[in-house]
PDB file of N, CA and C in Angstrom:
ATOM      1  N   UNK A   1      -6.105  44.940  88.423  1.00  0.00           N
ATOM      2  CA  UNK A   1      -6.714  45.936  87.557  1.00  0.00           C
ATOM      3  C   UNK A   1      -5.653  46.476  86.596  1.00  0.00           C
ATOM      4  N   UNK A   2      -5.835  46.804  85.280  1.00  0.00           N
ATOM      5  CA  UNK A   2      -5.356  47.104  84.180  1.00  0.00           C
ATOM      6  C   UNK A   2      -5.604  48.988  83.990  1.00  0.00           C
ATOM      7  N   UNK A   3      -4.735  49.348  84.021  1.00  0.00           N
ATOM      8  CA  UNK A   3      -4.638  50.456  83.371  1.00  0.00           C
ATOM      9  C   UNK A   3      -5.260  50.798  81.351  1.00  0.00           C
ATOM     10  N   UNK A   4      -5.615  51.695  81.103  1.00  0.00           N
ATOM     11  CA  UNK A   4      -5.970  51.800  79.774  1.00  0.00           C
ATOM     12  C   UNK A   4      -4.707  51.545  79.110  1.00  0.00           C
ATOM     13  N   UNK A   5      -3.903  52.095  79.339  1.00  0.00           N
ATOM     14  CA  UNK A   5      -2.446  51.463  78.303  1.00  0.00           C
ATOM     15  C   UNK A   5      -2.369  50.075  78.556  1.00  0.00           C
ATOM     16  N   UNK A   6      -1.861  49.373  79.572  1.00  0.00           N
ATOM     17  CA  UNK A   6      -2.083  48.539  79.636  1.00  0.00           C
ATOM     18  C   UNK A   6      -3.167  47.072  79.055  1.00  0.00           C
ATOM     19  N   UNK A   7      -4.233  48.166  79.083  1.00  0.00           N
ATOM     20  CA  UNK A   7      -5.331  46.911  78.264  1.00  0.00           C
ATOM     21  C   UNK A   7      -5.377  47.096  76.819  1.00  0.00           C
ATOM     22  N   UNK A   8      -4.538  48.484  75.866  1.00  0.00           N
ATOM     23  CA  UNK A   8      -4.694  48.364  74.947  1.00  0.00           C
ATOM     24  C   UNK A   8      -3.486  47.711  74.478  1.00  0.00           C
ATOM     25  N   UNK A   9      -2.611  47.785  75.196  1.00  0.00           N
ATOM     26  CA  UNK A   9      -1.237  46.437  74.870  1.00  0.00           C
ATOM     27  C   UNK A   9      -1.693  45.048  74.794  1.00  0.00           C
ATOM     28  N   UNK A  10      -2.640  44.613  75.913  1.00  0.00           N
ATOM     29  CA  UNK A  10      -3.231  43.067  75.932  1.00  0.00           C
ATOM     30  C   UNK A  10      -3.912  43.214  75.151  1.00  0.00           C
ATOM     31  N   UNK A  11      -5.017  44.092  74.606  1.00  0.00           N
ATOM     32  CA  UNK A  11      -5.867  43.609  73.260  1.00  0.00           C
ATOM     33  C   UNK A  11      -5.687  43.645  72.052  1.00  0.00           C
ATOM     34  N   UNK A  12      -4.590  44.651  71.936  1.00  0.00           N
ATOM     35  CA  UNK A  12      -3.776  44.740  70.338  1.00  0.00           C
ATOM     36  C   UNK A  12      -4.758  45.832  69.858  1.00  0.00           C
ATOM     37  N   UNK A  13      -5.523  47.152  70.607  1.00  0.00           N
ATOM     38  CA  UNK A  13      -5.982  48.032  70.058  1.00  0.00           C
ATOM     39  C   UNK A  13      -5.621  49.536  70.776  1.00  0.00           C
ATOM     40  N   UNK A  14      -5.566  50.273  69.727  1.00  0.00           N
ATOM     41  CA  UNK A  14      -5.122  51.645  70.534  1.00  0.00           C
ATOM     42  C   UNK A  14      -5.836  52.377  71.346  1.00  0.00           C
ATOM     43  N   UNK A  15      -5.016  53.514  71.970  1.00  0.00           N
ATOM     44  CA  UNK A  15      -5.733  53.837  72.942  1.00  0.00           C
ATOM     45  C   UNK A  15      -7.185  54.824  72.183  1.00  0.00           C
ATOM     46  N   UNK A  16      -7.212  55.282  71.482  1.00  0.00           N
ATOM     47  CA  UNK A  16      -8.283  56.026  70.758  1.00  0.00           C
ATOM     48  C   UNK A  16      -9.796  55.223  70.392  1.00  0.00           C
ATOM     49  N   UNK A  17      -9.521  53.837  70.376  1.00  0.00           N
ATOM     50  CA  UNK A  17     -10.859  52.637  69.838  1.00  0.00           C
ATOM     51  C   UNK A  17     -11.582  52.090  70.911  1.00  0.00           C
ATOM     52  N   UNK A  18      -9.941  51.931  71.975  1.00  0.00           N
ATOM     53  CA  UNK A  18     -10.385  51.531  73.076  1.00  0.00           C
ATOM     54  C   UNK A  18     -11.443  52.437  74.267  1.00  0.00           C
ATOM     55  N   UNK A  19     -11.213  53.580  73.514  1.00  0.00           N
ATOM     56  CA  UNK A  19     -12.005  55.007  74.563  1.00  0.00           C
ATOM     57  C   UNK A  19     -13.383  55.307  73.920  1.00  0.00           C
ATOM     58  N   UNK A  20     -13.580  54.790  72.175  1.00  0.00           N
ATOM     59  CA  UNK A  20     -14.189  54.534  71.603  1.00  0.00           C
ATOM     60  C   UNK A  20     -15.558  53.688  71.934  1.00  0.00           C
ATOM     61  N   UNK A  21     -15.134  52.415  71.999  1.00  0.00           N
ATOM     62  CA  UNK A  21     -15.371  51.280  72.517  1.00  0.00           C
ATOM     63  C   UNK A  21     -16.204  51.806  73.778  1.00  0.00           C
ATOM     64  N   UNK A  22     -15.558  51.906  75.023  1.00  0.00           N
ATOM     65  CA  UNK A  22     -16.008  52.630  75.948  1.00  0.00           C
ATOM     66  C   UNK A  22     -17.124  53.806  76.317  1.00  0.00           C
ATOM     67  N   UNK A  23     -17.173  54.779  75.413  1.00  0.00           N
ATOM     68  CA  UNK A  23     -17.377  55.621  75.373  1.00  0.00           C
ATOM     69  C   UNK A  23     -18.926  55.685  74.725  1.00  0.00           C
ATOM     70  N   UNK A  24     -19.350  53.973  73.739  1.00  0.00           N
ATOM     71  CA  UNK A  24     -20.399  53.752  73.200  1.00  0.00           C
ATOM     72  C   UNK A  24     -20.792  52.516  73.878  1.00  0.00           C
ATOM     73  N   UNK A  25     -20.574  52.353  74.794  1.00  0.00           N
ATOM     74  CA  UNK A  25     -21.331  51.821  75.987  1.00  0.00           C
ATOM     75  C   UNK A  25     -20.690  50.281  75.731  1.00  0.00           C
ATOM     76  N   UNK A  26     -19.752  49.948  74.522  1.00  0.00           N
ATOM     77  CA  UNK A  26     -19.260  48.078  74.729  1.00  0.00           C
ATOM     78  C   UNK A  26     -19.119  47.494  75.377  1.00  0.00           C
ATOM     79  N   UNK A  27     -18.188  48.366  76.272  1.00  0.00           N
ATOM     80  CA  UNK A  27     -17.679  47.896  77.337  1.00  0.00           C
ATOM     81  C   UNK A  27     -18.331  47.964  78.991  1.00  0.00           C
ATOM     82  N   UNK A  28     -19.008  46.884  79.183  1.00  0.00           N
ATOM     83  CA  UNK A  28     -20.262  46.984  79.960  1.00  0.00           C
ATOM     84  C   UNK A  28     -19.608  48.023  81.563  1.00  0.00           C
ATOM     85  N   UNK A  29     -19.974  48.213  82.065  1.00  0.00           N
ATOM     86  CA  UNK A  29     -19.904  48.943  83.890  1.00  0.00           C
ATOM     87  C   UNK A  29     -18.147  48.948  83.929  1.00  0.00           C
ATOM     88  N   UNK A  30     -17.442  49.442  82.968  1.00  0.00           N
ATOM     89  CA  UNK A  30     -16.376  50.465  83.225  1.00  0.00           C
ATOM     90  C   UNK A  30     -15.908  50.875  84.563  1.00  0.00           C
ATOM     91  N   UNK A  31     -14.738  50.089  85.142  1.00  0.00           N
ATOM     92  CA  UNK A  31     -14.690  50.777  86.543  1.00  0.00           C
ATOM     93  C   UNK A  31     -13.811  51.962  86.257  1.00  0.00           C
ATOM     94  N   UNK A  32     -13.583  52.854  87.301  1.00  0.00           N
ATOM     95  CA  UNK A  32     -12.788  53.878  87.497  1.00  0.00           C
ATOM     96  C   UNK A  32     -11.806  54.050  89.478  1.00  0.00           C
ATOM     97  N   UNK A  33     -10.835  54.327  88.754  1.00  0.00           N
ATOM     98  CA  UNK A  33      -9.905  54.459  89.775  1.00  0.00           C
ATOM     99  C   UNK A  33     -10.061  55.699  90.724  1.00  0.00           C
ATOM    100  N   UNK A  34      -9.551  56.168  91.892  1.00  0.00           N
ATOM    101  CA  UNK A  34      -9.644  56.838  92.699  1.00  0.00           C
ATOM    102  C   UNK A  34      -9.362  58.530  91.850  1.00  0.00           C
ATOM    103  N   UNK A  35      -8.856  58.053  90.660  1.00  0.00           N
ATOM    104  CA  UNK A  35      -8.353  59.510  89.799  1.00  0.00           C
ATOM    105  C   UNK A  35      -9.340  59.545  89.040  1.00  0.00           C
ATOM    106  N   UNK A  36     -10.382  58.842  88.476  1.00  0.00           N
ATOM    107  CA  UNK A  36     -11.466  58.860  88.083  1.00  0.00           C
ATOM    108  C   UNK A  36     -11.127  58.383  86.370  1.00  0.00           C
ATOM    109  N   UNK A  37      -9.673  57.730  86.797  1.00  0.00           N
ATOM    110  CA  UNK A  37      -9.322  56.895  85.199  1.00  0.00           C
ATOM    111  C   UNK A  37      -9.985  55.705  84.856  1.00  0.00           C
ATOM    112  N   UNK A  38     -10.167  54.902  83.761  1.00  0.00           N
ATOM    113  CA  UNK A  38     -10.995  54.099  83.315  1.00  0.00           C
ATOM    114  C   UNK A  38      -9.634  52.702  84.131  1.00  0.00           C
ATOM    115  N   UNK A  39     -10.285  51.994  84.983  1.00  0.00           N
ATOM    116  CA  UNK A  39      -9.376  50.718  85.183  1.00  0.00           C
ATOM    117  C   UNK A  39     -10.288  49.217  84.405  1.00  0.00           C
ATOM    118  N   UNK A  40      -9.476  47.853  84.169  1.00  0.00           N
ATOM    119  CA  UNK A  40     -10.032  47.015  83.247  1.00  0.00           C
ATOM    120  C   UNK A  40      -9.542  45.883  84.492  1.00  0.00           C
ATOM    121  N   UNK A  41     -10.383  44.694  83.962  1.00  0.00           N
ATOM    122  CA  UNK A  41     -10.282  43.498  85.209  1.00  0.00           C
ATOM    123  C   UNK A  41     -10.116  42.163  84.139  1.00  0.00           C
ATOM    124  N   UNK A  42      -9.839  41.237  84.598  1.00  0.00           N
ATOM    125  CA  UNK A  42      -9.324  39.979  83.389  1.00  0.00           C
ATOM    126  C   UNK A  42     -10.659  40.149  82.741  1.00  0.00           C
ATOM    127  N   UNK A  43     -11.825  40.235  83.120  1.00  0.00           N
ATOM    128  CA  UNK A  43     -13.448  39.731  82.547  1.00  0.00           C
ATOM    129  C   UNK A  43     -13.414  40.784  81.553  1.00  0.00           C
ATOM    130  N   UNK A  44     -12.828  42.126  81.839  1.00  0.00           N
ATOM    131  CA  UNK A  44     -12.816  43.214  80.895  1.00  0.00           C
ATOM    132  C   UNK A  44     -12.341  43.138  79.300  1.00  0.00           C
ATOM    133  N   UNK A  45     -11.090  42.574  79.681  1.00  0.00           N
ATOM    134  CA  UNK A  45     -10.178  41.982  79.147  1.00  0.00           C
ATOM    135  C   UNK A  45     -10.522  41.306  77.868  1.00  0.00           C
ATOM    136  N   UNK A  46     -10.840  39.897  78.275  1.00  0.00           N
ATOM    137  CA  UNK A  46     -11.596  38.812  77.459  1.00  0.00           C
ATOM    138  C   UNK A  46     -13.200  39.620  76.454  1.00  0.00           C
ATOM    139  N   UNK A  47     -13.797  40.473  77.457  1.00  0.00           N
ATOM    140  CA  UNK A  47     -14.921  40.867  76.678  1.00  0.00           C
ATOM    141  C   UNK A  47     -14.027  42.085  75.367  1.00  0.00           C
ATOM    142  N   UNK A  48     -13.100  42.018  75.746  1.00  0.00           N
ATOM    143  CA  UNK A  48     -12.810  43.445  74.521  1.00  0.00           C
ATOM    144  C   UNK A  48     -12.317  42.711  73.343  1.00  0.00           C
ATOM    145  N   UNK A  49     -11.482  41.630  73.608  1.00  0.00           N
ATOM    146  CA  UNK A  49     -10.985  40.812  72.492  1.00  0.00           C
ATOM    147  C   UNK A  49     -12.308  40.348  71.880  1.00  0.00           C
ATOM    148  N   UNK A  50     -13.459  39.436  73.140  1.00  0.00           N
ATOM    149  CA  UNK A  50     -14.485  39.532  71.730  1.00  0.00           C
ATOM    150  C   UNK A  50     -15.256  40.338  70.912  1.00  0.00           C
ATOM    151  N   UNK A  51     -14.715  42.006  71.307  1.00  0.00           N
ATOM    152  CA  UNK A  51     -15.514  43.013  70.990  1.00  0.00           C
ATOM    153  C   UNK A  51     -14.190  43.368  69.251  1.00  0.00           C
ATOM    154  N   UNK A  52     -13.095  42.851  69.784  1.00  0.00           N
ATOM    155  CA  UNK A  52     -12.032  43.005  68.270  1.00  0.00           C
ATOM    156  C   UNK A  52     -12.329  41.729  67.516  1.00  0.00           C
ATOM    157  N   UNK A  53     -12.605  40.379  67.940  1.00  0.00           N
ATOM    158  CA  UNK A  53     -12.967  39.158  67.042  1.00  0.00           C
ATOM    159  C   UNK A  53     -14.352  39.552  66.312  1.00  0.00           C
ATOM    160  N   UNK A  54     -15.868  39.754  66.451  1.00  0.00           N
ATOM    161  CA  UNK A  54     -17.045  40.544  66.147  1.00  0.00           C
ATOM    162  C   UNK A  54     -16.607  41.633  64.966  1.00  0.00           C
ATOM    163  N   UNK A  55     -15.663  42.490  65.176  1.00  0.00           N
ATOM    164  CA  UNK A  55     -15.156  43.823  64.386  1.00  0.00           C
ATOM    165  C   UNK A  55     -14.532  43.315  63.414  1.00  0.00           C
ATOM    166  N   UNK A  56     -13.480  42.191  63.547  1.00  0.00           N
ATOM    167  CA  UNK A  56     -12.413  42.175  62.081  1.00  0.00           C
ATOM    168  C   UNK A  56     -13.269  40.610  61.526  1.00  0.00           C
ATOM    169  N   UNK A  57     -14.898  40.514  61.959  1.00  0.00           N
ATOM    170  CA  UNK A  57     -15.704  39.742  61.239  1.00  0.00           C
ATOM    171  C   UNK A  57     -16.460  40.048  60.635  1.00  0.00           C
ATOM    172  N   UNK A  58     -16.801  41.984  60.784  1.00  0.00           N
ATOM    173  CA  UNK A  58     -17.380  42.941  60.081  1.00  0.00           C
ATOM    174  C   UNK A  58     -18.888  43.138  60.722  1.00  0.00           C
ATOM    175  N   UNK A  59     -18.919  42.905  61.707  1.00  0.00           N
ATOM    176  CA  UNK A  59     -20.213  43.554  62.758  1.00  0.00           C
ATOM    177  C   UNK A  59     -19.942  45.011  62.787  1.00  0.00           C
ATOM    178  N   UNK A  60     -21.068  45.120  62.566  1.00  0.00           N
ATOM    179  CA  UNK A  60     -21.146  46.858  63.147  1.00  0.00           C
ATOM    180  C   UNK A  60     -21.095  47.051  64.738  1.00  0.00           C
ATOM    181  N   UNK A  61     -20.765  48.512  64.687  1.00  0.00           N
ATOM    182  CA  UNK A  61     -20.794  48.813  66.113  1.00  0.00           C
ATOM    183  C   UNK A  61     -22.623  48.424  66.786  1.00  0.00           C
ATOM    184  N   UNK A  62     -23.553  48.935  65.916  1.00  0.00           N
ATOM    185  CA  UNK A  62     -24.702  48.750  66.063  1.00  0.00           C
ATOM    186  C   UNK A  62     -25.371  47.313  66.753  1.00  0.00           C
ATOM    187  N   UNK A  63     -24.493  46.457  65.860  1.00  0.00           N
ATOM    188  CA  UNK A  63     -24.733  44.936  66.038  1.00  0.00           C
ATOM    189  C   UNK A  63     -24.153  44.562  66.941  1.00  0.00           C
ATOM    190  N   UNK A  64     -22.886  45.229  67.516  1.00  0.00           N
ATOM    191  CA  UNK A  64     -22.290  44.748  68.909  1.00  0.00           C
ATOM    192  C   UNK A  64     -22.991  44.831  70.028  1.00  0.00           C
ATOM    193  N   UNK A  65     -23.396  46.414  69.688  1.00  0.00           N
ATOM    194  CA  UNK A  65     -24.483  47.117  70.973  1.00  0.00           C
ATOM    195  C   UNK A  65     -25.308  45.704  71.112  1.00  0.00           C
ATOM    196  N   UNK A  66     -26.189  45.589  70.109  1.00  0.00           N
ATOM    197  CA  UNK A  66     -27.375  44.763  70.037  1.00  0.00           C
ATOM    198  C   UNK A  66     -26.761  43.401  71.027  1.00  0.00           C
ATOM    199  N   UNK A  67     -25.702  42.379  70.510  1.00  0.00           N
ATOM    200  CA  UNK A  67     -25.176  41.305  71.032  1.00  0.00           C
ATOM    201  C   UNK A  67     -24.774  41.627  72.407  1.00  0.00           C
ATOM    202  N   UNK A  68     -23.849  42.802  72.811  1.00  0.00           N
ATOM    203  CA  UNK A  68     -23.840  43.254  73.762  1.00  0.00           C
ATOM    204  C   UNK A  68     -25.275  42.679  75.287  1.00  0.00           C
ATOM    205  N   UNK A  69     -26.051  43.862  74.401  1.00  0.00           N
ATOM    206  CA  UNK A  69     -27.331  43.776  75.358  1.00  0.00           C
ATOM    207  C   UNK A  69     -27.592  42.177  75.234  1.00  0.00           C
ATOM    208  N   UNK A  70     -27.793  41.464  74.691  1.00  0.00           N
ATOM    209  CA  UNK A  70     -28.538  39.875  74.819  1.00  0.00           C
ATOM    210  C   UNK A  70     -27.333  38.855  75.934  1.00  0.00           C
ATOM    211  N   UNK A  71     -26.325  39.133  75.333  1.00  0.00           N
ATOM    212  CA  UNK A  71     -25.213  38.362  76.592  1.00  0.00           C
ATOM    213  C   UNK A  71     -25.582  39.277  78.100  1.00  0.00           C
ATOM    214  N   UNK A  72     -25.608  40.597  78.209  1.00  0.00           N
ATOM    215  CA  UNK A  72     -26.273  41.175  79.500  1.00  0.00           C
ATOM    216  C   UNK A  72     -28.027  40.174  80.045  1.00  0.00           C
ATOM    217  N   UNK A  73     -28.762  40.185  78.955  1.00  0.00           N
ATOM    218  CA  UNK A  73     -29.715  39.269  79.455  1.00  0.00           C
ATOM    219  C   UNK A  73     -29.676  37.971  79.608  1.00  0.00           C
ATOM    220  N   UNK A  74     -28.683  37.422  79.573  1.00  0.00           N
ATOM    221  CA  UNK A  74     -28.750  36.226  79.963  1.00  0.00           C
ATOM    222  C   UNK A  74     -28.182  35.010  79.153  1.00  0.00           C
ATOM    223  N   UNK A  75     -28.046  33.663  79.761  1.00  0.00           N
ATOM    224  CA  UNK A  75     -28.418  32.634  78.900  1.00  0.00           C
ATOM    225  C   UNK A  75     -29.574  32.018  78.158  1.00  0.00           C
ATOM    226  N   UNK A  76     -30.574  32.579  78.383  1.00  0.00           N
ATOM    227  CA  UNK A  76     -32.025  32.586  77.387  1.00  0.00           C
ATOM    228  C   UNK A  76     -31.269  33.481  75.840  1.00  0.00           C
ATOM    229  N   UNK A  77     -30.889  33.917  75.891  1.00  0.00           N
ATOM    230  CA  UNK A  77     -30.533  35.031  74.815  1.00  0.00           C
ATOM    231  C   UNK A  77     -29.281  34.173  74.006  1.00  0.00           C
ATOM    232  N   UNK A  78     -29.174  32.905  74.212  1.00  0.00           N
ATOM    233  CA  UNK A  78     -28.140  32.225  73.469  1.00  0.00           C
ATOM    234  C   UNK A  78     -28.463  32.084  72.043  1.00  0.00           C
ATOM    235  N   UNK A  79     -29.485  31.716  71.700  1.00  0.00           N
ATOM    236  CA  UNK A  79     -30.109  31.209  70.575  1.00  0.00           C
ATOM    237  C   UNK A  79     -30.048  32.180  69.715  1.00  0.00           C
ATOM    238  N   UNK A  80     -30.519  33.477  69.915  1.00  0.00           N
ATOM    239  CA  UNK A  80     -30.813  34.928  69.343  1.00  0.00           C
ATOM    240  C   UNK A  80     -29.232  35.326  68.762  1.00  0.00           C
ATOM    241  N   UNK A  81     -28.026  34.796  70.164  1.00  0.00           N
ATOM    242  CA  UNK A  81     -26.572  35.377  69.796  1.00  0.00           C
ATOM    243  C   UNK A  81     -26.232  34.294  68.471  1.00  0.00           C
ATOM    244  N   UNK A  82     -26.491  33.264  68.434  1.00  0.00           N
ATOM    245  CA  UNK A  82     -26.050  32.319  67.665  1.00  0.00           C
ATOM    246  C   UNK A  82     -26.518  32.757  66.449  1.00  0.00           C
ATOM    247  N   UNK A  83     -27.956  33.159  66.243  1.00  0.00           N
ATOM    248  CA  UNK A  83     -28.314  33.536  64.968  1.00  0.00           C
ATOM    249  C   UNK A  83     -27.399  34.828  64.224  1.00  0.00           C
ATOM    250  N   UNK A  84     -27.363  36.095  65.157  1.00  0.00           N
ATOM    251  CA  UNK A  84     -26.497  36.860  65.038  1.00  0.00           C
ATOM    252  C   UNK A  84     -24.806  36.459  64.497  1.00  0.00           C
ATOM    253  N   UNK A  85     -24.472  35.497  65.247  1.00  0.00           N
ATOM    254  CA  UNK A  85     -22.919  35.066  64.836  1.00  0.00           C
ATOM    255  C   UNK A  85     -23.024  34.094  63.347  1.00  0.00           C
ATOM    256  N   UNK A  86     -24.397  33.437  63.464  1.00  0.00           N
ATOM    257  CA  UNK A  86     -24.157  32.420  61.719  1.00  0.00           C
ATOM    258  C   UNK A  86     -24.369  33.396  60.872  1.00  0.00           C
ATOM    259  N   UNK A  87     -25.105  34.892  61.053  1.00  0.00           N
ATOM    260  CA  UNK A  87     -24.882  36.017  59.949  1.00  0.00           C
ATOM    261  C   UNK A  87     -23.790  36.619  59.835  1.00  0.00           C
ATOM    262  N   UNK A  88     -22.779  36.407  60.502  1.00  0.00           N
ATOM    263  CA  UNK A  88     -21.474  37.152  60.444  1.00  0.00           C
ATOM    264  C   UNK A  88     -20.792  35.596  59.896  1.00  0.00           C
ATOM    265  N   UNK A  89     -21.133  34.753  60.195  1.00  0.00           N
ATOM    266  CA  UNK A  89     -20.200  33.567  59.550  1.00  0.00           C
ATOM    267  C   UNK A  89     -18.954  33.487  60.762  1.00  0.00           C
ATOM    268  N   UNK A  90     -19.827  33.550  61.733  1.00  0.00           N
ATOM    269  CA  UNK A  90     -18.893  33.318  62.826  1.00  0.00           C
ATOM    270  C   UNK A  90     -19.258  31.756  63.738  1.00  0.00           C
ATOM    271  N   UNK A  91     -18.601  31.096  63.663  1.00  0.00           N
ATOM    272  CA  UNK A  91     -18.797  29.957  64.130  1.00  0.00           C
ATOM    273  C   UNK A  91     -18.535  29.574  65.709  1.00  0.00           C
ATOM    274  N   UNK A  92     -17.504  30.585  66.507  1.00  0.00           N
ATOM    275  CA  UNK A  92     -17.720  30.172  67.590  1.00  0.00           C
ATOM    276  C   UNK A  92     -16.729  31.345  68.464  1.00  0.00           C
ATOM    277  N   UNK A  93     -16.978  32.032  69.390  1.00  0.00           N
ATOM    278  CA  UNK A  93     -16.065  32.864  70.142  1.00  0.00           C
ATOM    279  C   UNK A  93     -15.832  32.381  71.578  1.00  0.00           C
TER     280      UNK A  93
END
């Protein structure tokens, strides 16, 4: 488990975006430590970088939420993400 400093060193974002991030639900079931601090797990990890690849491709936070929720539903919801990513001109994460 990753500490918040820690995960904003591995993702290359500060601690303020990253609480951000968090705080608007991106970052799916958020664990917390016995101090009731935010802790991060490798899966955490990987989902935040694709939550910074999405951002410096010019998705809104709105549109993350949205992509967000469809990767939570499933692999049926592939098709729907794909359409979403050829409007960002994103070809593959």
């Amino acid at each position: 488990m990753y500490t918040m400093k820690e995960t904003c060193q591995q993702v290359n974002m500060n601690y303020e975006a990253l609480k951000f991030y968090c705080n608007q639900g991106l970052v799916p079931n958020v664990k917390r430590n016995k101090n009731n601090h935010r802790v991060f797990d490798d899966r955490d990890i990987a989902w935040i970088q694709s939550l910074n690849c999405l951002k410096n491709c010019g998705m809104s936070i709105q549109e993350m939420k949205t992509y967000l929720h469809l990767c939570v539903k499933g692999e049926s919801t592939i098709p729907e993400r794909k359409v979403m990513l050829e409007k960002q001109n994103i070809t593959a994460i």
